[in-house]
C-alpha atoms as a PDB file:
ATOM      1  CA  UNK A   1    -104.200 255.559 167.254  1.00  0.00           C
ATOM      2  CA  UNK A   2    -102.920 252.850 169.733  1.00  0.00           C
ATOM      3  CA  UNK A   3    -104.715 249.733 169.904  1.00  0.00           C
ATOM      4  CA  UNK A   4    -104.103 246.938 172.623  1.00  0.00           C
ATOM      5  CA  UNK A   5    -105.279 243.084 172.527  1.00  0.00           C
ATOM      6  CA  UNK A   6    -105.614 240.788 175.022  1.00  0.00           C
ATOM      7  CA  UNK A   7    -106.718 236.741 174.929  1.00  0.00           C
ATOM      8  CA  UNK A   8    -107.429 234.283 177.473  1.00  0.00           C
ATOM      9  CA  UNK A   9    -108.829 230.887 177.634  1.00  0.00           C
ATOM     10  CA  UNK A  10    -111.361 230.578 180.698  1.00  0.00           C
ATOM     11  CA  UNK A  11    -112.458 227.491 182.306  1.00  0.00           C
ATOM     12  CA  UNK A  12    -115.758 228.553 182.579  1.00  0.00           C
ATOM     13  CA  UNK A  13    -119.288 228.323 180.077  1.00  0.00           C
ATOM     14  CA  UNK A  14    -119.763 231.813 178.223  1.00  0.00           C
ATOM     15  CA  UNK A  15    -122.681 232.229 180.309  1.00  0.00           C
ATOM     16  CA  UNK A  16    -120.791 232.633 183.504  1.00  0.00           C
ATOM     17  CA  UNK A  17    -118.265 234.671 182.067  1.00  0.00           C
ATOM     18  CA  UNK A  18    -120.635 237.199 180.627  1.00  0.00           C
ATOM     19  CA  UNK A  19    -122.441 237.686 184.154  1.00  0.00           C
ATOM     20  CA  UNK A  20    -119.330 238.114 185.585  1.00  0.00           C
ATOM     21  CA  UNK A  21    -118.596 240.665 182.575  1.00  0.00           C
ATOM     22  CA  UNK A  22    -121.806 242.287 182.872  1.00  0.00           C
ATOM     23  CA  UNK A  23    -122.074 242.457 186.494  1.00  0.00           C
ATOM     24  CA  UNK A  24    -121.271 246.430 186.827  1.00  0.00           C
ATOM     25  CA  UNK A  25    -121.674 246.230 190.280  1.00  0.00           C
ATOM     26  CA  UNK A  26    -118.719 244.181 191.100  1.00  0.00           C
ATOM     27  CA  UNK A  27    -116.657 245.572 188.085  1.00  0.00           C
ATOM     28  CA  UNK A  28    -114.148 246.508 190.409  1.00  0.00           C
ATOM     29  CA  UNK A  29    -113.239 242.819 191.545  1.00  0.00           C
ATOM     30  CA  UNK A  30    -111.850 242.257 188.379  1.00  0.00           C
ATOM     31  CA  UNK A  31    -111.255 245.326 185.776  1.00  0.00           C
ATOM     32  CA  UNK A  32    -107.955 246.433 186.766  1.00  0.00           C
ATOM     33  CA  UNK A  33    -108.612 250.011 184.985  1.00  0.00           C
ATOM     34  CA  UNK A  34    -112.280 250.600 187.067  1.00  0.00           C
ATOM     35  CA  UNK A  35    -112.334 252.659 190.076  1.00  0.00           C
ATOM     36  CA  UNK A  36    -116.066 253.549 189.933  1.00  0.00           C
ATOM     37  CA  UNK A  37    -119.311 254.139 187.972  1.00  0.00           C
ATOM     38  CA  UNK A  38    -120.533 257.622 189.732  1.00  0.00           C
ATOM     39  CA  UNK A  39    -124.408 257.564 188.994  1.00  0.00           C
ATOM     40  CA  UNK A  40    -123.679 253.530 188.179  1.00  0.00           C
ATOM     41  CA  UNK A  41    -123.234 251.215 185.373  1.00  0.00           C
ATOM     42  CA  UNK A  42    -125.753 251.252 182.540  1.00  0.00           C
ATOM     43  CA  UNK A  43    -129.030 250.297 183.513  1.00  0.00           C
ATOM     44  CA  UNK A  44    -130.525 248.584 181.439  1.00  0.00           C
ATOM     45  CA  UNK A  45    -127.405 247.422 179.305  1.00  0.00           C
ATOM     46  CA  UNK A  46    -128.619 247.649 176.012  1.00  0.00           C
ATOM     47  CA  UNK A  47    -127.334 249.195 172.675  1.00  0.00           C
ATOM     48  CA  UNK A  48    -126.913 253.141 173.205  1.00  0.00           C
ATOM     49  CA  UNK A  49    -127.149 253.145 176.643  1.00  0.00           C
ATOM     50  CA  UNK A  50    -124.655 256.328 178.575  1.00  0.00           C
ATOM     51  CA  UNK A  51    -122.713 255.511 181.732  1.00  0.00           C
ATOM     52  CA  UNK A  52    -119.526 257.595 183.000  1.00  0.00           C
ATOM     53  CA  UNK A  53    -116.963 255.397 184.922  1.00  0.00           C
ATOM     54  CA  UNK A  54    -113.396 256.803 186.723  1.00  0.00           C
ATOM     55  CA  UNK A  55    -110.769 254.470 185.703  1.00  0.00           C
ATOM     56  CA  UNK A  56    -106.956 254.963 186.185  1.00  0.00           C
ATOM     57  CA  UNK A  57    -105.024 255.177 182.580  1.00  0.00           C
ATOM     58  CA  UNK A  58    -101.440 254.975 182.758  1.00  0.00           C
ATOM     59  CA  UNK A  59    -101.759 255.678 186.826  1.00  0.00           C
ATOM     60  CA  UNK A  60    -103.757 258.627 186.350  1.00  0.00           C
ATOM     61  CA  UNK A  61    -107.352 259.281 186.988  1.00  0.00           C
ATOM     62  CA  UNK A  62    -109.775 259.658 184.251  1.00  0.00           C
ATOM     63  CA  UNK A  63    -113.567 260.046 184.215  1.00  0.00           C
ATOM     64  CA  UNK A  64    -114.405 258.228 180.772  1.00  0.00           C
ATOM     65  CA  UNK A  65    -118.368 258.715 179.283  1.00  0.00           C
ATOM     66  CA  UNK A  66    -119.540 255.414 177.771  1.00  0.00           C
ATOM     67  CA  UNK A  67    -121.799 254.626 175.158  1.00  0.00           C
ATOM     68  CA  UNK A  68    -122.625 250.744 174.541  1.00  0.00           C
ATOM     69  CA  UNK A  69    -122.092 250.553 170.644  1.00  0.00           C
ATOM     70  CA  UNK A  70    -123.101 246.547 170.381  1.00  0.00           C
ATOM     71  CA  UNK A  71    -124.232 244.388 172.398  1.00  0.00           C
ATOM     72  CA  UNK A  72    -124.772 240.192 171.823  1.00  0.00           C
ATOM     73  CA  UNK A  73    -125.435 238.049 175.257  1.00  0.00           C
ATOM     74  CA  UNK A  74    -122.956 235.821 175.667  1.00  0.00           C
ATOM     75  CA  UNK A  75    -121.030 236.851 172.620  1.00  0.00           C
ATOM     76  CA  UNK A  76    -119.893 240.683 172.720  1.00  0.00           C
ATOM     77  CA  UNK A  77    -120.214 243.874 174.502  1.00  0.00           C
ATOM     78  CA  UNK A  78    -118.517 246.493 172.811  1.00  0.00           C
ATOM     79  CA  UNK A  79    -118.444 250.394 173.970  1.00  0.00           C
ATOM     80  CA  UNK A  80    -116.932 253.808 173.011  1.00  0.00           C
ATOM     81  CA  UNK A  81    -116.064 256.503 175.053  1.00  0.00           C
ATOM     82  CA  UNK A  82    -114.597 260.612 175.265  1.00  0.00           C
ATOM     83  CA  UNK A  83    -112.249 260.522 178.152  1.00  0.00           C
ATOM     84  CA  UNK A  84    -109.605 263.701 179.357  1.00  0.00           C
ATOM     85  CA  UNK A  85    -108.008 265.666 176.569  1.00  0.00           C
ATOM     86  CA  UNK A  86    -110.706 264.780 173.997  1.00  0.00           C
ATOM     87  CA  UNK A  87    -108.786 260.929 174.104  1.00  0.00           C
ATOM     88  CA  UNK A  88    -111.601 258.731 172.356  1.00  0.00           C
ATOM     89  CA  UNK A  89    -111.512 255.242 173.755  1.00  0.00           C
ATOM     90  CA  UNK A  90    -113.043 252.012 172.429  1.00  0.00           C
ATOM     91  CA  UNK A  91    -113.120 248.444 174.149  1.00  0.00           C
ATOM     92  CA  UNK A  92    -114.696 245.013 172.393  1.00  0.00           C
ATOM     93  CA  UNK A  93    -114.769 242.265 174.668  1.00  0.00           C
ATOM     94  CA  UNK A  94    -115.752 239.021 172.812  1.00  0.00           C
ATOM     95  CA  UNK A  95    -116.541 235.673 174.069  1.00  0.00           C
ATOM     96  CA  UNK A  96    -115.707 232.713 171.639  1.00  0.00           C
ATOM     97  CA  UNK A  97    -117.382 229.666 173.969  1.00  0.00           C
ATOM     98  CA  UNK A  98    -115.851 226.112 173.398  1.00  0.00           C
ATOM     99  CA  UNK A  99    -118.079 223.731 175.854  1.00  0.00           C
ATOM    100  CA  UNK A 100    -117.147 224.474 179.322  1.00  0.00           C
ATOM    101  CA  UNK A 101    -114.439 226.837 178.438  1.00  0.00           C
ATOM    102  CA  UNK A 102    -114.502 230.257 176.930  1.00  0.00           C
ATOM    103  CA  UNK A 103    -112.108 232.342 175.170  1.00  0.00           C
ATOM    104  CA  UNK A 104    -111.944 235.945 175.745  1.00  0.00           C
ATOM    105  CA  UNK A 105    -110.800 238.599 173.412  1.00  0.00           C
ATOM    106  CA  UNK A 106    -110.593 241.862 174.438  1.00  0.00           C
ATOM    107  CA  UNK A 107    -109.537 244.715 172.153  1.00  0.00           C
ATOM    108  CA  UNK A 108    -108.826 248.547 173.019  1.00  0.00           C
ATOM    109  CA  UNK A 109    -108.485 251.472 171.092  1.00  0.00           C
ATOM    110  CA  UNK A 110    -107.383 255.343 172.220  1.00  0.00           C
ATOM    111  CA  UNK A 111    -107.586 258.147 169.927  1.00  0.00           C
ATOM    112  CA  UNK A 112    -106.294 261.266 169.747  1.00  0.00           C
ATOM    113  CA  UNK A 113    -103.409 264.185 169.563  1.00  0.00           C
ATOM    114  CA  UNK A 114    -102.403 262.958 173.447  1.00  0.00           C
ATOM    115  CA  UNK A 115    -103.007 259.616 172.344  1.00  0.00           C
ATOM    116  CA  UNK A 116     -99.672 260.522 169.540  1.00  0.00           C
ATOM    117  CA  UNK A 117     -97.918 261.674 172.115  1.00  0.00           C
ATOM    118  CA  UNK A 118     -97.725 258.793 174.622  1.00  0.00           C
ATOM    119  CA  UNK A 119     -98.667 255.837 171.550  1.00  0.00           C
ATOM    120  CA  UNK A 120     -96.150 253.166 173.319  1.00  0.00           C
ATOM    121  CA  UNK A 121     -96.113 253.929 177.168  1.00  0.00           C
ATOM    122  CA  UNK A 122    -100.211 253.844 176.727  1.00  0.00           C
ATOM    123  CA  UNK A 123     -99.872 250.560 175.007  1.00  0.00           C
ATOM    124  CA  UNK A 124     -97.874 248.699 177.157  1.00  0.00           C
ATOM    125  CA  UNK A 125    -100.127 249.887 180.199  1.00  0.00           C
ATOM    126  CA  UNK A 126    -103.358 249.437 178.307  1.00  0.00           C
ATOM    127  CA  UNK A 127    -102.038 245.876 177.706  1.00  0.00           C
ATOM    128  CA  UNK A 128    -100.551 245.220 181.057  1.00  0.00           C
ATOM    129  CA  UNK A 129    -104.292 246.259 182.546  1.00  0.00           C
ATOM    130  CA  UNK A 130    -106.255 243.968 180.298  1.00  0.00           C
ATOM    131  CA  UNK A 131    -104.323 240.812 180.814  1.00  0.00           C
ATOM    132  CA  UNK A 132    -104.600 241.236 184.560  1.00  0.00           C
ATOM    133  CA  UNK A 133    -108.032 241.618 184.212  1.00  0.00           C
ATOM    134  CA  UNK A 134    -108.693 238.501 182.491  1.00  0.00           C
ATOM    135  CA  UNK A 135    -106.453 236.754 184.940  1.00  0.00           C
ATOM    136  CA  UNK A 136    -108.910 238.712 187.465  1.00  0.00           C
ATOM    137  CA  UNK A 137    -112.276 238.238 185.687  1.00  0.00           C
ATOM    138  CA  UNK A 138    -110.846 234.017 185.327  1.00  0.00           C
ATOM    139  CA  UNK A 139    -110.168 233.668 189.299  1.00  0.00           C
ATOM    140  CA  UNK A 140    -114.065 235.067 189.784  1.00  0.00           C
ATOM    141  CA  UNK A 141    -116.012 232.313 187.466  1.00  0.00           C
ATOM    142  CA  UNK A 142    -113.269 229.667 187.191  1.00  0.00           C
END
């Protein structure tokens, strides 16, 4: 397994930060991974709810199916996926708000016999990806 982490300190409310988050449609502005959500993102968000997005992991295209595992307004979205090679994915983003500021953790997980194979290149591009996102999602609600 390879898991990734990423942390940022927004100067924005939690509230703005989770539209922004949960704003499918204009995922793209700000996940550096997202290329597209073919039938779109899931509608309504809510706790087992199936989406498919193409994303680009380690510079290649992938077509990931989603499944939101928890959801908390404001507080945490997390979701697990099945991506190429039978890679199992897992992303947590949580939202930790401090007045008009808001931190962000993100976590990632890839499973896997690829996943074994490519452990620390995947890493350090799973990682690169999520902290330009969160410099990304911060320009959009700062």
């Amino acid at each position: 397994m390879a898991e990734v982490t990423a942390e940022a300190r927004i100067a924005a409310p939690a509230a703005r930060v989770w539209r922004q988050l949960t704003d499918f449609a204009a995922y793209g502005r700000w996940n550096a991974t997202h290329n597209g959500f073919p039938k779109g993102g899931p509608d309504p968000l809510a706790v087992g709810a199936v989406y498919v997005e193409n994303m680009k992991l380690m510079g290649f295209p992938a077509e990931v199916t989603w499944t939101v595992a928890e959801l908390a307004p404001e507080r945490a979205l997390s979701t697990t996926g099945t991506g190429p090679m039978g890679v199992g994915l897992a992303m947590r983003y949580e939202l930790v708000p401090d007045g008009d500021e808001t931190t962000v953790r993100v976590v990632g997980g890839f499973t896997g016999a690829a996943v074994t194979l490519m452990a620390g290149r995947l890493k350090d591009s799973a990682t690169t990806a999520l902290n330009e996102s969160l410099r990304e999602l911060a320009v959009l609600v700062e």
